[in-house]
N, C-alpha and C. Protein backbone atom coordinates (compact mmCIF):
# COMPACT_ATOMS: atom_id res chain seq x y z
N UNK A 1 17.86 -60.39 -26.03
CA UNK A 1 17.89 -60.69 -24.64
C UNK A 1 17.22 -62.03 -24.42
N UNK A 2 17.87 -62.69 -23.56
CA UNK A 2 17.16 -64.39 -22.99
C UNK A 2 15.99 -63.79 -22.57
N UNK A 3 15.11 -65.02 -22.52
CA UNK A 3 13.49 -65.19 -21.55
C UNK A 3 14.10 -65.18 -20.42
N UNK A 4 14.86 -65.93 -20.37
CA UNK A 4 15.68 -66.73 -18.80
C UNK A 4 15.77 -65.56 -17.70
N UNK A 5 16.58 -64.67 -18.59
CA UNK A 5 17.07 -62.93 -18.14
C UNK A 5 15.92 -62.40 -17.50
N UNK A 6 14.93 -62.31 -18.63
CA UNK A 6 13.88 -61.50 -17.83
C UNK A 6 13.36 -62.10 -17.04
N UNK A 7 12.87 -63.18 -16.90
CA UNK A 7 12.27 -64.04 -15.50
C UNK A 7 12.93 -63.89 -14.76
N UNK A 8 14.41 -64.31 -14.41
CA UNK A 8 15.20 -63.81 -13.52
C UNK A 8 15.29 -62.57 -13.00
N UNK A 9 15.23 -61.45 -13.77
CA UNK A 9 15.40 -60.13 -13.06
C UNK A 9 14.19 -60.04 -12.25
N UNK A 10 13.00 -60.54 -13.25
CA UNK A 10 11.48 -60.27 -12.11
C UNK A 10 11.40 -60.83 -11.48
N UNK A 11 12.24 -62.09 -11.31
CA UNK A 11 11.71 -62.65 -9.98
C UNK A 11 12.31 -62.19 -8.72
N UNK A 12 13.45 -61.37 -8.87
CA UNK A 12 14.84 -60.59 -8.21
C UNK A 12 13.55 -59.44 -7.77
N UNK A 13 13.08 -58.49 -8.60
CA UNK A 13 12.51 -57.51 -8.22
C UNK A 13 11.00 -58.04 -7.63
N UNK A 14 10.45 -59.13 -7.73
CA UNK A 14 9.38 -59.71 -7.05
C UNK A 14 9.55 -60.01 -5.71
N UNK A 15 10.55 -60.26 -5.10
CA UNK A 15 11.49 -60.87 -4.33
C UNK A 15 11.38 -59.30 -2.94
N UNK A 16 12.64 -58.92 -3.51
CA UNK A 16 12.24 -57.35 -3.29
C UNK A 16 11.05 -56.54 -3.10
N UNK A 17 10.04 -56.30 -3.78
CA UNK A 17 8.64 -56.14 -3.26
C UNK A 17 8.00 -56.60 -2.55
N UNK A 18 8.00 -58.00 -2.43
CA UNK A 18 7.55 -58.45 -1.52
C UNK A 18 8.28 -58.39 0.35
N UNK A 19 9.38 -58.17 -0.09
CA UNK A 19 10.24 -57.86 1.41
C UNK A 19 9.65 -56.42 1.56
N UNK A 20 9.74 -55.84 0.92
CA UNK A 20 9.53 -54.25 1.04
C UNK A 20 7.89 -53.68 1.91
N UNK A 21 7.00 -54.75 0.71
CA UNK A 21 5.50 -54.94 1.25
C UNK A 21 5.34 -55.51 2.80
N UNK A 22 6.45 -56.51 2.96
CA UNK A 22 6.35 -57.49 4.54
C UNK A 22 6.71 -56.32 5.81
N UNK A 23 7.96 -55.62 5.02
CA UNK A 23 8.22 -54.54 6.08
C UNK A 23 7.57 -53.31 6.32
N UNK A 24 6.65 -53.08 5.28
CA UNK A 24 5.91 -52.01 5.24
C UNK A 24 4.76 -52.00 5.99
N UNK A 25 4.29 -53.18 6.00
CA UNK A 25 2.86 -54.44 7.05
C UNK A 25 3.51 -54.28 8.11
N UNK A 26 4.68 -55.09 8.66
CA UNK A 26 5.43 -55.08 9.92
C UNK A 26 5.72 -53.51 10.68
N UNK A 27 6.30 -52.83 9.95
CA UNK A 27 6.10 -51.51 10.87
C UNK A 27 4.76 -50.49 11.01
N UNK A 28 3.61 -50.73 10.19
CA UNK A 28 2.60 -50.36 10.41
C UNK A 28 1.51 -50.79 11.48
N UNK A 29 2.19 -52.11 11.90
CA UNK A 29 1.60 -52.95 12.88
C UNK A 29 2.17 -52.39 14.01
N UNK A 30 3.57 -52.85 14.17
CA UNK A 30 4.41 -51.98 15.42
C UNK A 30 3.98 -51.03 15.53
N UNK A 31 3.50 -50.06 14.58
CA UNK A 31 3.44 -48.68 15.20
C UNK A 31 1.86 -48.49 15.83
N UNK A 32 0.89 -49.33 15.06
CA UNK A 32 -0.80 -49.21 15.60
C UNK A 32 -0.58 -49.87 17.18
N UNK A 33 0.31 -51.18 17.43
CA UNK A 33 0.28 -51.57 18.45
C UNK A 33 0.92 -50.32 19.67
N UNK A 34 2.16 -50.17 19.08
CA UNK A 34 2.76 -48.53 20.28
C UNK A 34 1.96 -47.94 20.46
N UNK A 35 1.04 -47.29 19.48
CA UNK A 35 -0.11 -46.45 19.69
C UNK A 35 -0.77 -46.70 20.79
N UNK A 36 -1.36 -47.47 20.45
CA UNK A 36 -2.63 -48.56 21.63
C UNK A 36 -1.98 -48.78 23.30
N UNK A 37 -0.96 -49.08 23.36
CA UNK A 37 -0.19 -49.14 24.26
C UNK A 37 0.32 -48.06 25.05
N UNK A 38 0.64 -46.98 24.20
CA UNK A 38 1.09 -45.32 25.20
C UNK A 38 -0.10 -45.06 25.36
N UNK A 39 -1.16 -44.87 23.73
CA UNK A 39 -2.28 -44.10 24.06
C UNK A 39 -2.79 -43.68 25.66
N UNK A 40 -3.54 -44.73 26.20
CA UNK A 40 -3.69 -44.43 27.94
C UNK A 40 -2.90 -43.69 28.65
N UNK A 41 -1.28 -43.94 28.75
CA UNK A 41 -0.27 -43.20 29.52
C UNK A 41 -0.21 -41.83 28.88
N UNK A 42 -0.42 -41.93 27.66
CA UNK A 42 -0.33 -40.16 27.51
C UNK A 42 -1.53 -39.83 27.85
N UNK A 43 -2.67 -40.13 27.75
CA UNK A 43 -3.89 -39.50 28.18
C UNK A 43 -4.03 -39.30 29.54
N UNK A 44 -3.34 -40.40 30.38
CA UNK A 44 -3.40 -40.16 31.76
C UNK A 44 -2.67 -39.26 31.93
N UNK A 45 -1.52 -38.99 31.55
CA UNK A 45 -0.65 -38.36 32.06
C UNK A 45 -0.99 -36.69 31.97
N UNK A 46 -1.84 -36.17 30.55
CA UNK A 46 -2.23 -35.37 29.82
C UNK A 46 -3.12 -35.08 31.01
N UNK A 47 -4.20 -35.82 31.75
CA UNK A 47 -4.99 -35.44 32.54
C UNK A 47 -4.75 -35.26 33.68
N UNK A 48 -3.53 -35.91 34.29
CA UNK A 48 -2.73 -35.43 35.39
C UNK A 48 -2.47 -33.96 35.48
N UNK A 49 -1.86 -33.73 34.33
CA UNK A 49 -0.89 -32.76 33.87
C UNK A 49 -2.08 -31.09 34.31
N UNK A 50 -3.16 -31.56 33.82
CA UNK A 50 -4.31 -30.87 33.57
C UNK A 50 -5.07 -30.60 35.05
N UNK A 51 -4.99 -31.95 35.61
CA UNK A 51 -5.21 -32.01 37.19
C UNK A 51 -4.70 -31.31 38.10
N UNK A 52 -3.18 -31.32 38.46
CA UNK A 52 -2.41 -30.83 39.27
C UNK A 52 -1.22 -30.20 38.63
N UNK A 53 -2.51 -28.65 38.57
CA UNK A 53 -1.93 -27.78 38.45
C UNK A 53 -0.94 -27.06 39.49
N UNK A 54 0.32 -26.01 38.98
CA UNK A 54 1.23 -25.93 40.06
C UNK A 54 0.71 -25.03 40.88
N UNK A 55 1.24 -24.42 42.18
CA UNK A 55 0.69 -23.42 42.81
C UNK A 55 1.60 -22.83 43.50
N UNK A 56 1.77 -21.51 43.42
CA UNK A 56 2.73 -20.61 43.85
C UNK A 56 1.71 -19.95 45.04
N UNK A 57 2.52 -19.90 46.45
CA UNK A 57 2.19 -19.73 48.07
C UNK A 57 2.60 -18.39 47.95
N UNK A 58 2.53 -17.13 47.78
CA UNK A 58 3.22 -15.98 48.26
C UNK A 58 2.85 -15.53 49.55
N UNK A 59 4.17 -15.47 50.37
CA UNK A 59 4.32 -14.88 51.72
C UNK A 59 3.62 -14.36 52.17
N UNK A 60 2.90 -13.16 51.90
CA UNK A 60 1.85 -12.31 52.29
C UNK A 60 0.26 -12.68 52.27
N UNK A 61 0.06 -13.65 51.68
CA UNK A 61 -0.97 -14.45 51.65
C UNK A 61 -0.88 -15.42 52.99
N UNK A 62 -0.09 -15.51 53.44
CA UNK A 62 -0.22 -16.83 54.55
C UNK A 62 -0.91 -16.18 55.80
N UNK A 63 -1.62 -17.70 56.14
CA UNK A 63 -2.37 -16.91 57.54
C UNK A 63 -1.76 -17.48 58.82
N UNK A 64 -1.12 -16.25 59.38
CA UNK A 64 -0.61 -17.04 60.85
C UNK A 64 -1.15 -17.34 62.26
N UNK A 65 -1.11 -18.27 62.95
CA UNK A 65 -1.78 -18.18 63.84
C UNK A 65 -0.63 -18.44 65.61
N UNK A 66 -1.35 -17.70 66.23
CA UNK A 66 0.09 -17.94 67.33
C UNK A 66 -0.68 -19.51 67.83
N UNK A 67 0.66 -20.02 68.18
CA UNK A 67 0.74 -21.31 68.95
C UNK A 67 1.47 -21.29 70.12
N UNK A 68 2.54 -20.81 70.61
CA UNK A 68 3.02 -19.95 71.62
C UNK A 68 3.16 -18.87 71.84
N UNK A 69 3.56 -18.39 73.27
CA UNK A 69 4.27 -16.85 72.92
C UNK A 69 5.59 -17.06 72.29
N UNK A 70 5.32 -15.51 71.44
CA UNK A 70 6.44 -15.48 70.38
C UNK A 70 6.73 -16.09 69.35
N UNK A 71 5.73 -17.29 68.65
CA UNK A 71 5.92 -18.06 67.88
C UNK A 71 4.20 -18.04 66.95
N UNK A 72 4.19 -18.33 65.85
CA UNK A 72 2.68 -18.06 64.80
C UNK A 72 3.53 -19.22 64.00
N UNK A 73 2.53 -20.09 63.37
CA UNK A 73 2.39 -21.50 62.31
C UNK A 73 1.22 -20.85 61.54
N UNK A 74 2.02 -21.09 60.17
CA UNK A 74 1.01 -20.86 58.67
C UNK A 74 1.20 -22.02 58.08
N UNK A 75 0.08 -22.80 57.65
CA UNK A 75 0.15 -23.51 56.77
C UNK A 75 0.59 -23.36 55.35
N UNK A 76 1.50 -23.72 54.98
CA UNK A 76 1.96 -23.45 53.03
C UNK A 76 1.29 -24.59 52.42
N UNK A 77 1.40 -26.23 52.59
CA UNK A 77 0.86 -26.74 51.47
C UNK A 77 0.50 -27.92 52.14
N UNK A 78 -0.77 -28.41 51.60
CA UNK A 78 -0.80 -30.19 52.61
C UNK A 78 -1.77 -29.54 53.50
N UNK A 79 -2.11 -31.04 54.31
CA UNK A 79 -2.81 -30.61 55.66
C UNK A 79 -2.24 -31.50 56.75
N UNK A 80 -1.46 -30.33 57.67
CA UNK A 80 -0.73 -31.03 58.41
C UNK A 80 -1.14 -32.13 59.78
N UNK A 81 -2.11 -32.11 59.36
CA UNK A 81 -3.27 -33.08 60.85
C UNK A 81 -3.51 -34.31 59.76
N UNK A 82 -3.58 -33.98 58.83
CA UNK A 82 -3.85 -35.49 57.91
C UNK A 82 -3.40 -36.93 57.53
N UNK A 83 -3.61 -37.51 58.31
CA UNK A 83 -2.66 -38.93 58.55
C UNK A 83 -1.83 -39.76 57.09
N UNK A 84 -0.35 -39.54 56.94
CA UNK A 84 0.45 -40.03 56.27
C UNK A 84 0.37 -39.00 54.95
N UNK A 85 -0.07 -38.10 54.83
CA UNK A 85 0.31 -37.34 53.81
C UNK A 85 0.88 -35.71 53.90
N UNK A 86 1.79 -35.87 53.03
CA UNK A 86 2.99 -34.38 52.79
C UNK A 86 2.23 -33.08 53.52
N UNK A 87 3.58 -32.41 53.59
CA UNK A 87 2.70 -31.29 54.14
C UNK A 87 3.99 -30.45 54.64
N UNK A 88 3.40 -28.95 54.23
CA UNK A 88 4.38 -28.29 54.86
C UNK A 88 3.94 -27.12 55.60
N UNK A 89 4.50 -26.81 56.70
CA UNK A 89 4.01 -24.87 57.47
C UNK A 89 5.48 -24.26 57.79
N UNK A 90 4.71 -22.78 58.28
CA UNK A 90 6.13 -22.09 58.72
C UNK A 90 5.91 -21.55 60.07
N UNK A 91 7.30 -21.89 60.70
CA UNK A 91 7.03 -21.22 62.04
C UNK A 91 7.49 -19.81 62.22
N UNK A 92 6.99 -19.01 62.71
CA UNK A 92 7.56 -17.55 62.70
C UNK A 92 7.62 -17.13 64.07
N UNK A 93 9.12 -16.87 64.57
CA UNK A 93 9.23 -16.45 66.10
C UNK A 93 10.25 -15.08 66.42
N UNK A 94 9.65 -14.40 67.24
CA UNK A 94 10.22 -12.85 67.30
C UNK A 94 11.44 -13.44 68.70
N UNK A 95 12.59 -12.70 68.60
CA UNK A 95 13.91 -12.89 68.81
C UNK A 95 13.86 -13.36 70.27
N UNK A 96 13.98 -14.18 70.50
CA UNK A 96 14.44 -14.85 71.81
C UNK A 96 13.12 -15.77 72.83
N UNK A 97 12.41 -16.04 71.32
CA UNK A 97 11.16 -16.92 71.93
C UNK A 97 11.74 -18.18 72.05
N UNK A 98 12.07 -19.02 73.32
CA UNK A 98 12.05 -19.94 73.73
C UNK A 98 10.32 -21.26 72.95
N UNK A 99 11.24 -22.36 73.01
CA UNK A 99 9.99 -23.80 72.29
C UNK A 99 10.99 -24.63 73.10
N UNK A 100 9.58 -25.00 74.08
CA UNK A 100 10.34 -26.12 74.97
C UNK A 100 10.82 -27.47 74.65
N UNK A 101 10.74 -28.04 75.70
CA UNK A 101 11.05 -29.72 74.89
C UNK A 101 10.04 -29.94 74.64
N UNK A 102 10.12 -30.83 73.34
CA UNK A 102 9.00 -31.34 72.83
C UNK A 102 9.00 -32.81 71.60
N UNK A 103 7.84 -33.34 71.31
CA UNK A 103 8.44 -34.54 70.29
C UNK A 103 7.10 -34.91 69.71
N UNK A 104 7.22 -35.24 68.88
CA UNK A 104 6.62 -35.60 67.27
C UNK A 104 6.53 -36.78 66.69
N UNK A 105 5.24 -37.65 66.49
CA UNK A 105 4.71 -39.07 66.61
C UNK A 105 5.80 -39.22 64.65
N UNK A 106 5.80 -38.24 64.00
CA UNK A 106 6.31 -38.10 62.79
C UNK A 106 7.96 -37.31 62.78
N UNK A 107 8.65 -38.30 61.36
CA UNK A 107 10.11 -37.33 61.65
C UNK A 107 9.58 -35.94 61.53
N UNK A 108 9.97 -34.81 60.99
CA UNK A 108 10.15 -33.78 61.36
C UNK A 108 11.58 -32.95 60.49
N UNK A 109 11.40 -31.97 59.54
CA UNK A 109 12.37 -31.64 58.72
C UNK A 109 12.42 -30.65 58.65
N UNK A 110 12.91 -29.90 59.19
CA UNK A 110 13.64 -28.11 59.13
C UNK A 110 14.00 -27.48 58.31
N UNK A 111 13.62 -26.31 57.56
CA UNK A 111 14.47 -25.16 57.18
C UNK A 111 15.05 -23.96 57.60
N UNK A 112 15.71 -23.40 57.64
CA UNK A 112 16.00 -22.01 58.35
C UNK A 112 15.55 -21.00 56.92
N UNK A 113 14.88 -20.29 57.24
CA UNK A 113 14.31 -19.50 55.88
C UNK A 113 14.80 -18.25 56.29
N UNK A 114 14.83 -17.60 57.62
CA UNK A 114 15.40 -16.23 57.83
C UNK A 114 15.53 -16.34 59.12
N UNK A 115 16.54 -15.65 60.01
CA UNK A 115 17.35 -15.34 61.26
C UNK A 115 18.09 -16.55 61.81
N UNK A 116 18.11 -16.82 62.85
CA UNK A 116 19.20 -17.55 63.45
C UNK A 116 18.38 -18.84 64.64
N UNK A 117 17.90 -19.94 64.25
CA UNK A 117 17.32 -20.92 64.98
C UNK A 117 18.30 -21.63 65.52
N UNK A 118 18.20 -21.48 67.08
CA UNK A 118 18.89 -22.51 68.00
C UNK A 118 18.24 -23.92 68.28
N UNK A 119 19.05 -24.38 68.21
CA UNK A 119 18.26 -26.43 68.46
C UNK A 119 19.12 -27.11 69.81
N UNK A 120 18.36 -27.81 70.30
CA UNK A 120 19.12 -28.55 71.33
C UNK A 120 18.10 -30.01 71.53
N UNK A 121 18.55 -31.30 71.67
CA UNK A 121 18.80 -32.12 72.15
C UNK A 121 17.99 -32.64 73.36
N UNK A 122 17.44 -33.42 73.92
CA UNK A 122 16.88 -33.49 75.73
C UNK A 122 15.58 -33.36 75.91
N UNK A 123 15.32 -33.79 77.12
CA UNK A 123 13.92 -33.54 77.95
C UNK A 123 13.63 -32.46 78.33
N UNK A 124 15.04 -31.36 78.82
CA UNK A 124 14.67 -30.43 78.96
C UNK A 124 15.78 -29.19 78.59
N UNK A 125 15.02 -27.94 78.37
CA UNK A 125 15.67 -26.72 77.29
C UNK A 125 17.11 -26.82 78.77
N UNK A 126 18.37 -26.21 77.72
CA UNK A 126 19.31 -25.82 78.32
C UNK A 126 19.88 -25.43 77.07
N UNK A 127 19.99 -24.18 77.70
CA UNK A 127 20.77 -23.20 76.62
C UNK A 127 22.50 -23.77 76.15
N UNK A 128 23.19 -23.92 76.97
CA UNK A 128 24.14 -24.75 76.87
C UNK A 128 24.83 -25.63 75.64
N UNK A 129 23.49 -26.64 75.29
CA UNK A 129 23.49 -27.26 74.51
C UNK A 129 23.11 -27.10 73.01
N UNK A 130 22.49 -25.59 73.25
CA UNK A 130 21.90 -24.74 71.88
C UNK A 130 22.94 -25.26 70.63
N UNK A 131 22.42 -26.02 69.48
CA UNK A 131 23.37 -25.51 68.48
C UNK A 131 22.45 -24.63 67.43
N UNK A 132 23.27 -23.84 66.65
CA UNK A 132 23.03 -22.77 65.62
C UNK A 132 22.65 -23.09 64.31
N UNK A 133 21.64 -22.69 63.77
CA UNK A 133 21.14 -23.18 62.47
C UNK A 133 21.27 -21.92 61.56
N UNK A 134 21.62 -21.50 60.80
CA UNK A 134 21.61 -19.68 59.93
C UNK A 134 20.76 -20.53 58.46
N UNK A 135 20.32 -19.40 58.17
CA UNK A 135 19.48 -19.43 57.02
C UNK A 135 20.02 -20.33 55.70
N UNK A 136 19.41 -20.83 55.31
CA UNK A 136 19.52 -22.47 54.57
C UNK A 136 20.20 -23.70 55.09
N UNK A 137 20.52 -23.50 56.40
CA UNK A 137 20.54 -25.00 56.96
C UNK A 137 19.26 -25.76 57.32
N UNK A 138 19.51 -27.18 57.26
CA UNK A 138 18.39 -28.18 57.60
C UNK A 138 18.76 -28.81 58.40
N UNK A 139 17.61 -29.68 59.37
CA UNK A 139 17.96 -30.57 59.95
C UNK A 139 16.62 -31.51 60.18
N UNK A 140 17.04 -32.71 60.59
CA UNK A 140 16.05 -33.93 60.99
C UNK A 140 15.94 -34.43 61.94
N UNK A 141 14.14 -34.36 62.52
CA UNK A 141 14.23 -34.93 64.10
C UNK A 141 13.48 -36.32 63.62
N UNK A 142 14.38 -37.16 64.11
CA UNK A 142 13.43 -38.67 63.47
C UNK A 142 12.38 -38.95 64.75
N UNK A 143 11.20 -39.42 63.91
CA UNK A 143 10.19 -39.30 65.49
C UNK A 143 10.27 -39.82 66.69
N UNK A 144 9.81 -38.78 67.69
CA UNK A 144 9.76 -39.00 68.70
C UNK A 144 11.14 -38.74 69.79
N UNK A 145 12.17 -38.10 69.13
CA UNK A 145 13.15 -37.33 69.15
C UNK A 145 12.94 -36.34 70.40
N UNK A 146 13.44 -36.01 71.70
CA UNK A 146 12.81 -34.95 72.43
C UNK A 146 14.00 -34.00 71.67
N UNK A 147 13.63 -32.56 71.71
CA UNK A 147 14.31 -31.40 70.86
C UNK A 147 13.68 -30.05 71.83
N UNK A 148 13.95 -29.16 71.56
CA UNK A 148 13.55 -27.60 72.01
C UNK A 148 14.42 -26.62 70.55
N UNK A 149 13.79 -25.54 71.40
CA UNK A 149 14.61 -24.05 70.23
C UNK A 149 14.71 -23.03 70.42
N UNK A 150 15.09 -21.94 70.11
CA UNK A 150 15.16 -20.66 70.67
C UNK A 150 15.42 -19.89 69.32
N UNK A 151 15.02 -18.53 68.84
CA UNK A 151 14.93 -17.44 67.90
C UNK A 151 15.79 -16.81 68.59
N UNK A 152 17.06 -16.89 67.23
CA UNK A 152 17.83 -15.56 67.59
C UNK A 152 17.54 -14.85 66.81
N UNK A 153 16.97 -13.42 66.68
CA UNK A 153 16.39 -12.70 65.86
C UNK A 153 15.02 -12.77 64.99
N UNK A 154 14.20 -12.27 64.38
CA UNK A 154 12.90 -12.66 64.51
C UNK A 154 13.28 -13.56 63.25
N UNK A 155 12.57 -14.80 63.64
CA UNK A 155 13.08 -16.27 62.72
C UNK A 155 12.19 -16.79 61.71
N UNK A 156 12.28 -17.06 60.56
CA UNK A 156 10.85 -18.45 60.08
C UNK A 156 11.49 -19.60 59.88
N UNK A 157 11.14 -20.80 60.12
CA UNK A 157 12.15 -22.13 60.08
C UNK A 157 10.47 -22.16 58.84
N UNK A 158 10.80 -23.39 58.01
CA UNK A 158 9.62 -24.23 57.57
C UNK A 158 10.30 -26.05 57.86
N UNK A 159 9.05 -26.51 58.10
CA UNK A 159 8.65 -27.55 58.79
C UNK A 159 8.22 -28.51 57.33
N UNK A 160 9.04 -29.86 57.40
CA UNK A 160 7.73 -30.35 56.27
C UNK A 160 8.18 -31.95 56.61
N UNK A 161 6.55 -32.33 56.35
CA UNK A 161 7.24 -34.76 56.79
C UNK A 161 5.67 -34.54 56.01
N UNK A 162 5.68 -35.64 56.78
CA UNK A 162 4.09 -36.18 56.56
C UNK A 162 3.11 -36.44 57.83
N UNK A 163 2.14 -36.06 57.23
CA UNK A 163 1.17 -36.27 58.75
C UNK A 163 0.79 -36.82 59.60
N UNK A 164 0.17 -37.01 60.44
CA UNK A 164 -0.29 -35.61 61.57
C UNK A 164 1.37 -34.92 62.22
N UNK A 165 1.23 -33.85 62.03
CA UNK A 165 2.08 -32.72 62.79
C UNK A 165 1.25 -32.77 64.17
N UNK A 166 1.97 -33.54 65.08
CA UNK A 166 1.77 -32.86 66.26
C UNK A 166 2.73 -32.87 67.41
N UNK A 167 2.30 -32.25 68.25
CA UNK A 167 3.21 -31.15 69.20
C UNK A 167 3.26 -31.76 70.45
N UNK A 168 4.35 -32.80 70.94
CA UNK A 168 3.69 -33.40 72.21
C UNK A 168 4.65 -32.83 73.41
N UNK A 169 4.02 -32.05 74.26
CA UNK A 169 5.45 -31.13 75.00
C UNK A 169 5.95 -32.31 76.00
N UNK A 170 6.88 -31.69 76.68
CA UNK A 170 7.86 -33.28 77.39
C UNK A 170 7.51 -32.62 78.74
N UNK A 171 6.93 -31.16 78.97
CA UNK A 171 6.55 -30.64 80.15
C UNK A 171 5.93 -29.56 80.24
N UNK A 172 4.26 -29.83 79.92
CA UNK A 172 3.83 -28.77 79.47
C UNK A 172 3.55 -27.65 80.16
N UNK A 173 3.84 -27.38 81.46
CA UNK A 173 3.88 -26.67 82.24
C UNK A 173 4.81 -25.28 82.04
N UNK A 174 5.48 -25.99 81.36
CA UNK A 174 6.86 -24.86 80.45
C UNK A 174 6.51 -23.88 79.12
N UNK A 175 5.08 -24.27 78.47
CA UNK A 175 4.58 -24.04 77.56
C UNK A 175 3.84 -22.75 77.66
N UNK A 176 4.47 -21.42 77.24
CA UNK A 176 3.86 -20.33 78.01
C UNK A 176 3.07 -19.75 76.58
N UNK A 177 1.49 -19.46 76.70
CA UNK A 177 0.49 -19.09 75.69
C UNK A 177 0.87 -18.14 74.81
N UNK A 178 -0.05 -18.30 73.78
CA UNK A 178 0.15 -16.91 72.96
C UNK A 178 -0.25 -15.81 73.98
N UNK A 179 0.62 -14.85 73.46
CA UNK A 179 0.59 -13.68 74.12
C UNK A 179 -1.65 -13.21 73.73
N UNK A 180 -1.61 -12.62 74.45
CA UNK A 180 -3.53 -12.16 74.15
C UNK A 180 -3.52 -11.10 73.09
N UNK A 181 -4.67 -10.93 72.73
CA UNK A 181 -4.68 -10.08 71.62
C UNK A 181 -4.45 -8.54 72.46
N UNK A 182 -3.95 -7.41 72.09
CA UNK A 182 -4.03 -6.46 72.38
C UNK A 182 -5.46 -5.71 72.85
N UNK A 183 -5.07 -5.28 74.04
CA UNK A 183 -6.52 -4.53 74.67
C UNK A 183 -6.25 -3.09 73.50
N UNK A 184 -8.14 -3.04 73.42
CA UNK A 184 -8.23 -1.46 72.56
C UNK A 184 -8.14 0.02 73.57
N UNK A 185 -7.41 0.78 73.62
CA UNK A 185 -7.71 1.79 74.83
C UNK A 185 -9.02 2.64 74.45
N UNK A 186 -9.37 2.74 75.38
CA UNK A 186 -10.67 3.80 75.68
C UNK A 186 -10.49 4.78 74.38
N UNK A 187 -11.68 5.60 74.42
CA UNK A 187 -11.53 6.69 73.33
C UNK A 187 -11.55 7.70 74.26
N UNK A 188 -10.25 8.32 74.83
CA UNK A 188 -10.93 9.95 75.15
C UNK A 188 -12.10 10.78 75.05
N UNK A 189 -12.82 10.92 76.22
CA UNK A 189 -14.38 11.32 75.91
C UNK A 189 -13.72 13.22 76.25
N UNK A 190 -14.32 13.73 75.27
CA UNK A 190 -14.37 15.05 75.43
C UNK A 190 -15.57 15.80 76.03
């Protein structure tokens, strides 16, 4: 065999090692640098993850409170007085509770969750103009919208924007109270 030969082949396979070694450096670098670079986002994210945890609302847990007659608001998630942040409640109204006109510094986003919610339009309620919402329709009052409603059958709509939720009636004179708490009757004295 030539000298020539073998110098040549080693310098062929020197050649080769050394590409092999360059790429072996080069992706060990890429990969310490990726590291360094997600590292934070997965840790943040990991601590997010860890943070906000999910939370399941069950129905029977909610606390209602009347706001009209015929009508109780539970808060589900958020705080709905809290300026610019999410939030959701439910309204619950027994069958043929009238919600006058009214309007909302915030849009305003509807669910029909159970019975039959009437919506109308205006300054002031007219049945007339009622349209019909049945369970999983939505709708949107963009703020400041005058609107009213009526329960056909005992109803829960849920409500959800961002905050403050509030209630500005267009005539509050129309706005008839929660009903009072029930008087206790006497105890029969024997």
């Amino acid at each position: 065999m030539d000298e020539g030969a073998v110098s040549s082949a080693h310098s062929v396979n020197s050649t080769e090692e050394n590409f092999m070694k360059r790429n072996c450096v080069v992706c060990i670098c890429a990969l310490a640098v990726a590291t360094v670079a997600a590292g934070p986002r997965m840790y943040s994210q990991e601590k997010k993850e860890a943070g906000d945890a999910h939370k399941i609302v069950h129905f029977g847990d909610l606390k209602w409170t009347p706001i009209i007659k015929g009508c109780d608001l539970a808060s589900v998630a958020g705080d709905p007085n809290a300026e610019g942040t999410p939030f959701v409640v439910r309204i619950r109204c027994t069958d043929g509770s009238k919600i006058p006109a009214h309007w909302h510094p915030t849009d305003e986003n509807v669910t029909v969750l159970k019975g039959t919610f009437m919506v109308g339009m205006g300054d002031s309620f007219d049945e007339a103009k009622l349209q019909t919402m049945n369970v999983g329709n939505f709708a949107t009052m963009p703020k400041e919208m005058r609107h009213y409603g009526m329960a056909k059958g005992e109803t829960i709509v849920q409500v959800h924007g961002a905050g403050p939720f509030k209630v500005n009636w267009v005539n509050p004179s129309e706005v008839l109270p929660p009903d009072a708490a029930p008087a206790t009757k006497p105890k029969a004295q024997s």
